[in-house]
Structure formats: C-alpha cells, structure tokens
Protein backbone atom coordinates (compact mmCIF):
# COMPACT_ATOMS: atom_id res chain seq x y z
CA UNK A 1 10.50 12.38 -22.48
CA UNK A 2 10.37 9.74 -19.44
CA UNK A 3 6.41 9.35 -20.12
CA UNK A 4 7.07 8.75 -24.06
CA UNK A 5 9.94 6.14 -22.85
CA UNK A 6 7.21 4.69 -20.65
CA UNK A 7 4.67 4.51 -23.52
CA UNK A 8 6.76 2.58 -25.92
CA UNK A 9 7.93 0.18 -23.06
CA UNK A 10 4.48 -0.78 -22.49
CA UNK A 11 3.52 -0.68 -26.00
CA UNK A 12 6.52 -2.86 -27.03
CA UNK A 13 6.10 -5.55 -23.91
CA UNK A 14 2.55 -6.26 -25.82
CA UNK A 15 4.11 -7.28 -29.04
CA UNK A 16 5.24 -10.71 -28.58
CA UNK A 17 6.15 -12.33 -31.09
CA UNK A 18 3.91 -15.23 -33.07
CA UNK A 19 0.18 -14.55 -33.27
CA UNK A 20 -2.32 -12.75 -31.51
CA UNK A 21 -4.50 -14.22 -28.87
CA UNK A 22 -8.09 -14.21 -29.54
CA UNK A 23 -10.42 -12.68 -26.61
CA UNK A 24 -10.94 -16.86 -25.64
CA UNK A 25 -7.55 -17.54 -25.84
CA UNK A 26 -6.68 -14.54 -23.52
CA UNK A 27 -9.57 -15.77 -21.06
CA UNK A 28 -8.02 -19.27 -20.71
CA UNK A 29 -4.37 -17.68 -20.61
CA UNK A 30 -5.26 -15.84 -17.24
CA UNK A 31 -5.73 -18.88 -15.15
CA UNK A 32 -1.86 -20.02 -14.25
CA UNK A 33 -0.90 -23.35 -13.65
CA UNK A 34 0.89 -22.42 -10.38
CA UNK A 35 1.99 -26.33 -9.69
CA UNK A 36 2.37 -30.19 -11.34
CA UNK A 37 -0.71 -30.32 -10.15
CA UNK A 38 -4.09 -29.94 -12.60
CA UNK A 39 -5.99 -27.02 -11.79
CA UNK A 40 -8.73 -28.87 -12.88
CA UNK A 41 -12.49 -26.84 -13.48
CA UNK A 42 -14.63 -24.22 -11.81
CA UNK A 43 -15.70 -25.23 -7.85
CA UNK A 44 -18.98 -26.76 -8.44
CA UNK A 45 -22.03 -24.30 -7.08
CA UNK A 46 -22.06 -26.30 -4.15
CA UNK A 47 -18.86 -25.25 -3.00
CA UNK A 48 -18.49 -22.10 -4.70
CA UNK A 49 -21.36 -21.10 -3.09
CA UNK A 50 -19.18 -20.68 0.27
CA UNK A 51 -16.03 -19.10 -1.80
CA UNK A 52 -15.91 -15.47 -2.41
CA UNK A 53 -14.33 -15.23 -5.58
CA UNK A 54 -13.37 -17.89 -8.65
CA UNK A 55 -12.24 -20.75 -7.30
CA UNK A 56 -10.68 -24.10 -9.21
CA UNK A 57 -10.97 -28.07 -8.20
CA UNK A 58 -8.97 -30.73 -9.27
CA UNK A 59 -9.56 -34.30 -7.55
CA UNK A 60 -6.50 -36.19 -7.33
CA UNK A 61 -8.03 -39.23 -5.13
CA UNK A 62 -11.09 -39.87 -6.60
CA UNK A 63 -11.55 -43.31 -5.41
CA UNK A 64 -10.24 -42.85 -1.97
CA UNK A 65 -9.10 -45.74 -0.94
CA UNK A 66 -7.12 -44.86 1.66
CA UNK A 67 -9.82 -43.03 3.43
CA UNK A 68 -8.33 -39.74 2.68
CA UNK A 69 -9.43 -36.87 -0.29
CA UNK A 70 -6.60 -35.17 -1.79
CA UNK A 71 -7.25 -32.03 -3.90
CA UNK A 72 -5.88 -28.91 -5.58
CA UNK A 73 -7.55 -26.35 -5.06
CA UNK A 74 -6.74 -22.90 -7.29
CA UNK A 75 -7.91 -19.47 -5.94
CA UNK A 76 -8.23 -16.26 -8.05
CA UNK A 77 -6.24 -13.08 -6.53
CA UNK A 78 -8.31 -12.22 -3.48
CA UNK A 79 -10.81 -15.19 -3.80
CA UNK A 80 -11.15 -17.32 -0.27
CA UNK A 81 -13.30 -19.32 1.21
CA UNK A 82 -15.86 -18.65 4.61
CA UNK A 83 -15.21 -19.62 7.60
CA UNK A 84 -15.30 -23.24 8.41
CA UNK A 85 -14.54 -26.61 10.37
CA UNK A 86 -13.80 -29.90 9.73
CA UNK A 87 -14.72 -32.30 12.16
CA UNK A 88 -11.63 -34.90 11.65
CA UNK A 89 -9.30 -31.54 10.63
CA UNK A 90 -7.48 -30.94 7.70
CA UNK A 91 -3.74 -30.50 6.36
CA UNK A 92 -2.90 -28.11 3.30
CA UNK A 93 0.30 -28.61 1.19
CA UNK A 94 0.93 -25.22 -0.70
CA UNK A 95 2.05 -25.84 -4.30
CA UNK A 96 2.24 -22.31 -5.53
CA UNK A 97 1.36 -18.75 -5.37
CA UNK A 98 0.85 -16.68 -2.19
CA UNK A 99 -1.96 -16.91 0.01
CA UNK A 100 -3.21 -16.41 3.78
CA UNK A 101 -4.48 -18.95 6.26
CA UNK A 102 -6.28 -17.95 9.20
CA UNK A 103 -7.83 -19.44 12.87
CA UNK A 104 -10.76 -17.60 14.87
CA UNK A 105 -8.99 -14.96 17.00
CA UNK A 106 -5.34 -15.67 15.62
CA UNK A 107 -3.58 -13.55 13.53
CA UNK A 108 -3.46 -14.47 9.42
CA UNK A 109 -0.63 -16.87 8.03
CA UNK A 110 1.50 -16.09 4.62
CA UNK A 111 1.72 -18.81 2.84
CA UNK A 112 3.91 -19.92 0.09
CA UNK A 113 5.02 -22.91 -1.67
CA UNK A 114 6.22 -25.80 0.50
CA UNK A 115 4.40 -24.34 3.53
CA UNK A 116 2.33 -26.90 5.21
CA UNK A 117 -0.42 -26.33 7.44
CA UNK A 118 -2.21 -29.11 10.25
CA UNK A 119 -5.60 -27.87 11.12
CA UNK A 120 -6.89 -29.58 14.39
CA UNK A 121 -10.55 -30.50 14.55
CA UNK A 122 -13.14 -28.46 14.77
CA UNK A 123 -10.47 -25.57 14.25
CA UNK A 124 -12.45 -22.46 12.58
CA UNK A 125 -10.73 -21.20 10.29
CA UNK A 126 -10.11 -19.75 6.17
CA UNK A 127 -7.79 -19.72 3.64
CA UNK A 128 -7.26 -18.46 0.41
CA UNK A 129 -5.96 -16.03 -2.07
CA UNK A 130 -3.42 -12.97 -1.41
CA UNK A 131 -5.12 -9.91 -2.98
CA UNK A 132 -2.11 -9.41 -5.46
CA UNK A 133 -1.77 -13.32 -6.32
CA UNK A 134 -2.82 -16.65 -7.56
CA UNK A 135 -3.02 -19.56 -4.85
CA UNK A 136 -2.85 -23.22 -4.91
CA UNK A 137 -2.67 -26.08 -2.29
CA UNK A 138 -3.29 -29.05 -2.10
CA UNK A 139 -6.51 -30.09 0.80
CA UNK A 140 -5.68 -33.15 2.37
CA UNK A 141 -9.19 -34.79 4.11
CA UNK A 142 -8.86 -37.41 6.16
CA UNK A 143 -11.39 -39.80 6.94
CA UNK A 144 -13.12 -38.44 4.11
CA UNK A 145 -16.43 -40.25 4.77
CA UNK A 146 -17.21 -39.31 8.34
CA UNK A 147 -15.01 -35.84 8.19
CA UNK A 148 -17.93 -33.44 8.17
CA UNK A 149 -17.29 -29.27 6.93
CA UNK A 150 -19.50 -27.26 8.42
CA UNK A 151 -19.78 -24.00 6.43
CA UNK A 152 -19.99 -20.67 8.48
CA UNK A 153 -19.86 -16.81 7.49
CA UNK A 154 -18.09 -14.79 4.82
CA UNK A 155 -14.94 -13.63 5.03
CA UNK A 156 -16.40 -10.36 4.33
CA UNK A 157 -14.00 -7.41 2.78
CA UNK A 158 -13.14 -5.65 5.87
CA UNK A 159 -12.05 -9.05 7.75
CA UNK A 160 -9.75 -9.50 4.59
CA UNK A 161 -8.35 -6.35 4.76
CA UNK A 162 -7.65 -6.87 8.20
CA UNK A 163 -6.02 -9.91 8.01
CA UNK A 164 -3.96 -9.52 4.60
CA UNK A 165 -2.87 -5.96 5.39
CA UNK A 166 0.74 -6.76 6.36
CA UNK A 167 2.24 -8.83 3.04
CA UNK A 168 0.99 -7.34 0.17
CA UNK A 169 3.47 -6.93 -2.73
CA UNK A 170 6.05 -9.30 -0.49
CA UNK A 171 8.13 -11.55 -2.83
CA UNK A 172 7.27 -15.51 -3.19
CA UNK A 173 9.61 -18.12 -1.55
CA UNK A 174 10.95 -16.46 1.46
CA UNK A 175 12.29 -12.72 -0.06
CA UNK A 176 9.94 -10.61 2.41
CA UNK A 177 10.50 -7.00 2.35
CA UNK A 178 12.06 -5.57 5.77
CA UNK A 179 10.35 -2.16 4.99
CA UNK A 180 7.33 -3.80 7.11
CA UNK A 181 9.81 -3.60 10.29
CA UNK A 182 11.82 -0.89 9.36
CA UNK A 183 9.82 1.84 7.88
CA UNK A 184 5.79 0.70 8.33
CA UNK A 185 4.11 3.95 6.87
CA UNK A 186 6.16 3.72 3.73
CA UNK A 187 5.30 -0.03 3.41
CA UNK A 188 1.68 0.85 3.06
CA UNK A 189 2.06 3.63 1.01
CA UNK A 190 3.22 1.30 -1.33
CA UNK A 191 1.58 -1.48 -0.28
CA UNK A 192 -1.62 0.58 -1.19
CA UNK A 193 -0.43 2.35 -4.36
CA UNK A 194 0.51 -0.83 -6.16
CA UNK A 195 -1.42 -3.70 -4.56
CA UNK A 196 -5.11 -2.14 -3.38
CA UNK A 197 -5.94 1.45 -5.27
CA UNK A 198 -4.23 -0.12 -8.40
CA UNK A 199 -6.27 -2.83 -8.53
CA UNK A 200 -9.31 -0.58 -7.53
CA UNK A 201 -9.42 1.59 -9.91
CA UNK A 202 -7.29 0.68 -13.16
CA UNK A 203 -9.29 -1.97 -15.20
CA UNK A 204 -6.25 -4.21 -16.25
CA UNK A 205 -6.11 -8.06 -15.45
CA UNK A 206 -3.52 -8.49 -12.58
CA UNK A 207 -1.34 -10.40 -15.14
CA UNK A 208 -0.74 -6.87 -17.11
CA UNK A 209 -0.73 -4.97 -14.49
CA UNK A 210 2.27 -7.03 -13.48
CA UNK A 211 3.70 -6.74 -16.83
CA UNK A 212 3.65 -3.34 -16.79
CA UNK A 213 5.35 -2.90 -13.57
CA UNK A 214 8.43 -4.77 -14.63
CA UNK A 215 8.55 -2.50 -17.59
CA UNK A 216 8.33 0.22 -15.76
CA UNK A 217 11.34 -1.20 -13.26
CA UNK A 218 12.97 -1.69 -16.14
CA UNK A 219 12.72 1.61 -17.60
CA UNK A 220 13.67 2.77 -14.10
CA UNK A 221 16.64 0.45 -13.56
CA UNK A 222 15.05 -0.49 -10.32
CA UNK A 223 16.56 -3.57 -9.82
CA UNK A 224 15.15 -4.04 -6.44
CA UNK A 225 11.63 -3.57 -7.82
CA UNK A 226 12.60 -5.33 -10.47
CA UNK A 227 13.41 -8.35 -8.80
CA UNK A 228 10.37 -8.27 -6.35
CA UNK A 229 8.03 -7.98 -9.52
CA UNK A 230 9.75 -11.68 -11.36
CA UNK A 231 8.76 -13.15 -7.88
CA UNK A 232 4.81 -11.91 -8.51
CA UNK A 233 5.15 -12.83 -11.73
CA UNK A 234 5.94 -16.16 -11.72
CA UNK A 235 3.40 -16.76 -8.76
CA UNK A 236 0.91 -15.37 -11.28
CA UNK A 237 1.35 -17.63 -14.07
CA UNK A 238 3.55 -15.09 -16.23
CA UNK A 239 6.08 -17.54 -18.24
CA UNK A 240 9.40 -16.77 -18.19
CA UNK A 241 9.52 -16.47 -22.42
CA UNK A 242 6.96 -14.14 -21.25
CA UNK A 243 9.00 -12.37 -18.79
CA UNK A 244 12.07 -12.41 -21.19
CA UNK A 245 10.36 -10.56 -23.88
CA UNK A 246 9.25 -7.66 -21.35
CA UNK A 247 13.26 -7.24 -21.36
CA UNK A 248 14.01 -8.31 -24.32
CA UNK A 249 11.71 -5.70 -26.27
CA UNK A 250 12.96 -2.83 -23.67
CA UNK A 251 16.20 -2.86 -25.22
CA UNK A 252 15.42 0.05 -28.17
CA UNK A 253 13.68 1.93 -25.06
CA UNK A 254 15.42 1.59 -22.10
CA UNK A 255 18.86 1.15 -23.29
CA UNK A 256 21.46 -1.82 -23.96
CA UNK A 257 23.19 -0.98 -20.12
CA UNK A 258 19.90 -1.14 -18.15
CA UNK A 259 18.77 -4.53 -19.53
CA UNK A 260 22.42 -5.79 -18.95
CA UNK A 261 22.11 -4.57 -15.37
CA UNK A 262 18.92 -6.77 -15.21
CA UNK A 263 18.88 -9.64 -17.19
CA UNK A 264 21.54 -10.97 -14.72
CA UNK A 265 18.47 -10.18 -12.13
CA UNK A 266 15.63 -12.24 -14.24
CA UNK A 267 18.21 -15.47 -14.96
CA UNK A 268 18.83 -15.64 -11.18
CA UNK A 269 15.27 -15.67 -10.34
CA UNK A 270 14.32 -18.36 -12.71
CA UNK A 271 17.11 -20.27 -12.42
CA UNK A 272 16.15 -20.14 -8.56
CA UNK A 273 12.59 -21.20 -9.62
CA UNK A 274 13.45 -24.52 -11.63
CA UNK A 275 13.85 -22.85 -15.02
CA UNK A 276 16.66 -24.03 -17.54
CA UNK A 277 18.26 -21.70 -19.39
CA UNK A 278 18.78 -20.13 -22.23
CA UNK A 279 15.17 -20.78 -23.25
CA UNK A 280 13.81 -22.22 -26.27
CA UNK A 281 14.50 -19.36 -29.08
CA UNK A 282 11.35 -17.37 -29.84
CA UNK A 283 12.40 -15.00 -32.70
CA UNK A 284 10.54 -14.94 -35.84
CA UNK A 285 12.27 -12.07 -37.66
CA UNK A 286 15.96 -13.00 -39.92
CA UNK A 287 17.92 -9.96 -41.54
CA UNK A 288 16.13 -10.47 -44.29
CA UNK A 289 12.28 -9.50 -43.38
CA UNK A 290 13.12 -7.13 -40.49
C-alpha cells in the first residue's frame, strides 16, 4: 500500500500543470539561475579545459577599467576546477548554491551564499561545486592585466571525496545538520544513501531526484527531511511554483493533514529565501472541465 502511495506521489509531482517540456526545453530548464547574476554560456575550452565538469561564465566587467575582472562563474553538481594560483590573489563573493573551497594542506571550506573568501597570492588552491548542488560566485581579479593563473593538477575523484565528505545533504544558508557531531556513522549512512550511491547508480537529473525526495518526505510527513530537501531545492534551481505543486498534487495521496503539517514548512522556507507569497495562481482546471 505505502509503495502504491509512493508511486502516485511521484507520478502526480510530474504533472504540472500547462504544457509539456520538449527534450530542449528540459535541457535548458536544468541549468538554475542560482543569483541576479547572468549565468552567462559554457567556459570557453580554454578554461574548461582545467574544470572537471560543466562549468558557466558570465563577464560582468568586460572593459575593466578599474583594473579588476569581475565574473560569475556557475558550476554543475560536483564540477570544480584544478588546482591553481593567482599571482596578485583573488576574492570570491558566493551568490548561490553550495560549494567547497580549498588551500594546499588545509582542510575544505562550505560555502554558501554571502560567504566571502580572500585568497592571498600565490595561495594554491580550488573551488567548486558540492556533489549534491549547483554553485555560483562571483571571481573578483584584481590587477587583471599582470595577475597571472597558473593552472596545476586535477582535483581528481578521490581528493574530492576527501575533501567534500563532511557536508553532503547539509541545508543552504546556515541550517547544518548536528548529526555530523552527534551521531557521525549515521550521518554517512545517509550522507551516502542519498547524496553519493543515489547519484551513482539511479539515472535521474539531480533536479528529480530532488523532487522525488520531497515527495517522498511528504508522503512520510517527515518534516525535518522535508524541510532540509526545500533548502536543496532552491539551491538547485527548483522554483517554488515548482516546489508548491510537489505539495499541492500530494494532497489526493498523502492526505489533507500531512500537507497542512507542511505547507506551513515550505512558506517559511521561501518566505526566508526572498519569495512573496501566495504565488501567482497556476491552475488551469474550473468545475466545469475537471
């Protein structure tokens, strides 16, 4: 009975309303914009030849003329560049999504939105993606014409693992999990479950893999889940129609007292986030042509 309930949760969060997205249209709907910010086009092969993973560039000083480049720079889940150094340093602004910032022989950085950080000169060092989010900061280069990157090796899969191990699934903007502290070998049994074999071994784009996580919290009444999943979401690009019709559509499923319990959950979140509510009305169907 719980697996049917399951079924037609997941079935039902696919049935937006309005049209169908073409294969094209759901391409171009999997790369967020995490920020104000453009994410601009693919890194050129000049740069994306030292990025494991799709990266995004969007120049926001192109004429420099105060000596400094400013860009955004998107990351795909996981995607980061190699190791590096700037010989004038660097600062990154972080505009949205999760990600991890690291220095040779110093443990990784989470980063989230509004976290700065000052790289000294000559500093190596990476940055990039979390494995279970979107990333976007903005690269700050001063003295752009005589600041010289020097490109060095890979981050290559195990130094990732290493260095991203403690974090994954952890909400956006500040609502870590204590289970790190508190109960470690749980933590990464579900830090592996949902974040690393997940992604592994189920062919599903991270944005319905999300999706069908909050269904499943939903169907679960896990409101603690449930909340943690709204902060991937949004840090994902998942819009919060988007995010209301995953609830919205549960209610034949899951049952009018479970999506009450929640729906207090998801306004809090995007309230918290910048979003005005109620949202723009998205029904289709009157009385009449149900």
């Amino acid at each position: 009975m719980r697996t049917k309930v399951f079924t037609l949760i997941i079935t039902g969060l696919l049935a937006f309303a309005g049209s169908p997205l073409n294969a094209q249209d759901m391409k171009e709907s999997l790369i967020p914009q995490l920020s104000a910010f453009p994410t601009g086009d693919k890194n050129p092969e000049e740069n994306a030849r030292y990025f494991i993973g799709q990266s995004y560039l969007a120049p926001l000083t192109p004429d420099a003329v105060t000596g400094t480049l400013v860009y955004n720079v998107t990351f795909e889940p996981a995607c980061r560049n190699n190791w590096h150094r700037h010989t004038a340093g660097q600062i990154l602004i972080v505009v949205g999504g999760k990600g991890y910032y690291q220095e040779k022989g110093k443990p990784a950085r989470i980063l989230i939105p509004g976290d700065v950080v000052e790289i000294a000169p000559d500093i190596v060092h990476w940055h990039g993606a979390a494995p279970d989010s979107w990333f976007s900061h903005l690269a700050l280069t001063p003295n752009a014409p005589g600041n010289k990157t020097t490109w060095l090796d890979p981050v290559d899969d195990k130094q990732y693992a290493a260095a991203t191990e403690r974090g994954k699934g952890d909400k956006v903007k500040g609502y870590f999990s204590t289970l790190a502290t508190t109960d470690p070998e749980l933590y990464d049994i579900i830090s592996n479950f949902a974040f690393t074999e997940t992604q592994q071994y189920v062919n599903l784009d991270i944005r319905t893999r999300i999706m069908v996580t909050m269904a499943s919290a939903i169907g679960m009444n896990a409101q603690a889940e449930y909340r943690q999943t709204l902060y991937n979401a949004l840090a994902n690009g998942i819009t919060p129609v988007e995010i209301k019709e995953v609830l919205y559509h549960a209610v034949p499923y899951a049952g009018i007292a479970k999506v009450a319990d929640l729906i207090n959950i998801a306004n809090e979140v995007l309230t918290e986030n910048g979003v005005s509510l109620p949202l723009t009305p998205q029904a289709v169907v009157t009385p009449e042509t149900r």
